[in-house]
C-alpha atoms as a PDB file:
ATOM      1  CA  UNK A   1     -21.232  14.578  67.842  1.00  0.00           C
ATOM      2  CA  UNK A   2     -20.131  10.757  67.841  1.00  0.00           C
ATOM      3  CA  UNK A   3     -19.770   9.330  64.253  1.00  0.00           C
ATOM      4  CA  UNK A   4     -22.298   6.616  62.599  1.00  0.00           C
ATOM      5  CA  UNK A   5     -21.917   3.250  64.000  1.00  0.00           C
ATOM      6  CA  UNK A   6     -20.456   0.852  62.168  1.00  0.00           C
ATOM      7  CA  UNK A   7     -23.546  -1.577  61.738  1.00  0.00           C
ATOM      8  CA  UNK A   8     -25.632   1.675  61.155  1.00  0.00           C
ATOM      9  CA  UNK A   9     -22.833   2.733  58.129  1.00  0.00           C
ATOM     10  CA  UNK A  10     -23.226  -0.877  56.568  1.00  0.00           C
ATOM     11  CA  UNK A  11     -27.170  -0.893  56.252  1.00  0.00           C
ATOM     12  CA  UNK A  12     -26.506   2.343  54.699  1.00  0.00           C
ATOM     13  CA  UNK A  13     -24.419   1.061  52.203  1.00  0.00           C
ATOM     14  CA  UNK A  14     -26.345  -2.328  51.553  1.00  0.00           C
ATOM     15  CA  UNK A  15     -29.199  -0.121  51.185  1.00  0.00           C
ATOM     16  CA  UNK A  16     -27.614   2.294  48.446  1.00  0.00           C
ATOM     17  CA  UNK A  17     -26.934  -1.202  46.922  1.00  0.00           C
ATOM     18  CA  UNK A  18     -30.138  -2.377  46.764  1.00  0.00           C
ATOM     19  CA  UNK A  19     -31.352   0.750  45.000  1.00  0.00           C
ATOM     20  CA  UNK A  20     -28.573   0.845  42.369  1.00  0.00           C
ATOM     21  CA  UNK A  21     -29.647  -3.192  41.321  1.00  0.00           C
ATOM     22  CA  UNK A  22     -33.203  -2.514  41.872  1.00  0.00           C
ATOM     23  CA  UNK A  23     -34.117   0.463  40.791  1.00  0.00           C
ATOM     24  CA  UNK A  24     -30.661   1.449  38.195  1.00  0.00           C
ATOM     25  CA  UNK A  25     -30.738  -2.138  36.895  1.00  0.00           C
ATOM     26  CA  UNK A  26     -33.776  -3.744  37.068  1.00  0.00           C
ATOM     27  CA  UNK A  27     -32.494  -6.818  38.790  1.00  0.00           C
ATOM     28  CA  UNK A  28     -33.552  -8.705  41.680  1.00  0.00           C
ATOM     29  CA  UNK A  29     -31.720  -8.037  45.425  1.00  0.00           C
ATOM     30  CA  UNK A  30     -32.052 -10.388  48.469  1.00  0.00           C
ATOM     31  CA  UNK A  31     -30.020  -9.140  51.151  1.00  0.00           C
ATOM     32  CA  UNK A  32     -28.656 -11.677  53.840  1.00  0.00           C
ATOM     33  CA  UNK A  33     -30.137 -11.016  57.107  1.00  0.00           C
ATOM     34  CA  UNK A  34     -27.115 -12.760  59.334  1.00  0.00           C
ATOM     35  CA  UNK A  35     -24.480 -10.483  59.718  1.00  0.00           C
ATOM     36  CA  UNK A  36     -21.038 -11.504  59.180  1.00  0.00           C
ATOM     37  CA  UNK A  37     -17.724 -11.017  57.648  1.00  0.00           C
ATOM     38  CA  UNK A  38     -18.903 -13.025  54.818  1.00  0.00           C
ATOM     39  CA  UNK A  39     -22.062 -12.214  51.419  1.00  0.00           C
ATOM     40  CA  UNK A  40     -24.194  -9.362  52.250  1.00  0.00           C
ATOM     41  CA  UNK A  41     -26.779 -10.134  49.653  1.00  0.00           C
ATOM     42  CA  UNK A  42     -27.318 -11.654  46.243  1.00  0.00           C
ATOM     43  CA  UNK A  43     -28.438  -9.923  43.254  1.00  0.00           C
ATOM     44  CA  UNK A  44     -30.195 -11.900  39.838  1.00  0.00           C
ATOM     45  CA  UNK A  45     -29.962 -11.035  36.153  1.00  0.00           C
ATOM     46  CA  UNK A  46     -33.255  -9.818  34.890  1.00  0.00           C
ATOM     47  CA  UNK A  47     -33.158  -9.577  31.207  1.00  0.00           C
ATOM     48  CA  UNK A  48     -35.911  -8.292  29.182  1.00  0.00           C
ATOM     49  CA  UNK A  49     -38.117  -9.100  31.941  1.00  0.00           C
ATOM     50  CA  UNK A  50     -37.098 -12.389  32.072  1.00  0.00           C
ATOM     51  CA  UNK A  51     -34.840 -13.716  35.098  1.00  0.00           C
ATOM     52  CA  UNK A  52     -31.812 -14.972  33.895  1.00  0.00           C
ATOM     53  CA  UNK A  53     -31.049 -17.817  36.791  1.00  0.00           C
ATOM     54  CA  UNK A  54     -27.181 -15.804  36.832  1.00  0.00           C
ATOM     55  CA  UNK A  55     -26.778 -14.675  40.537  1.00  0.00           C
ATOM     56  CA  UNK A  56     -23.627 -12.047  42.022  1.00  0.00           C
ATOM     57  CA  UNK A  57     -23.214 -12.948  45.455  1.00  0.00           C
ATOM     58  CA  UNK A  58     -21.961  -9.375  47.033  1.00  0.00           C
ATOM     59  CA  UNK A  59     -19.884  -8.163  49.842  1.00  0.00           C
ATOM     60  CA  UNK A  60     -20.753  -4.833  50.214  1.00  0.00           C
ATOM     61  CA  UNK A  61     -18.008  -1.986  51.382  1.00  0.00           C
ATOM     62  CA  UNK A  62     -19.164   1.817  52.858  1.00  0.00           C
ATOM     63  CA  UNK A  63     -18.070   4.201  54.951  1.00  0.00           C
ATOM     64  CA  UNK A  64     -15.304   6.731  54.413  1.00  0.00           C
ATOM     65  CA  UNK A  65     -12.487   4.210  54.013  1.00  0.00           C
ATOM     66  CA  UNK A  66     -14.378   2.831  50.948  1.00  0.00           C
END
């Protein structure tokens, strides 16, 4: 059996991602659709309810190496 691809092993991680800001944190996640070398997605400070206007701009690392 071949191992995950390596585009298939980054959704996986961007995913895990999204669920830890989204669902651990509370805070909004937009991923970046374009796939590069560069920001994988962006996640915003929700406070209290109340967005924060403070964005993390995220490069996201999986697979076994990481």
């Amino acid at each position: 059996m071949r191992g995950k691809s390596s585009a298939r092993v980054a959704s996986i991680g961007v995913t895990r991602a999204k669920l830890a800001f989204e669902e651990g944190l509370g805070w909004l996640f937009r991923e970046q659709p374009t796939e590069d070398y560069g920001i994988d997605a962006h996640a915003e400070v929700v406070d209290e309810k109340m967005v924060r206007g403070r964005q993390l701009s995220l490069q996201i690392k999986s697979g076994t190496s990481w």
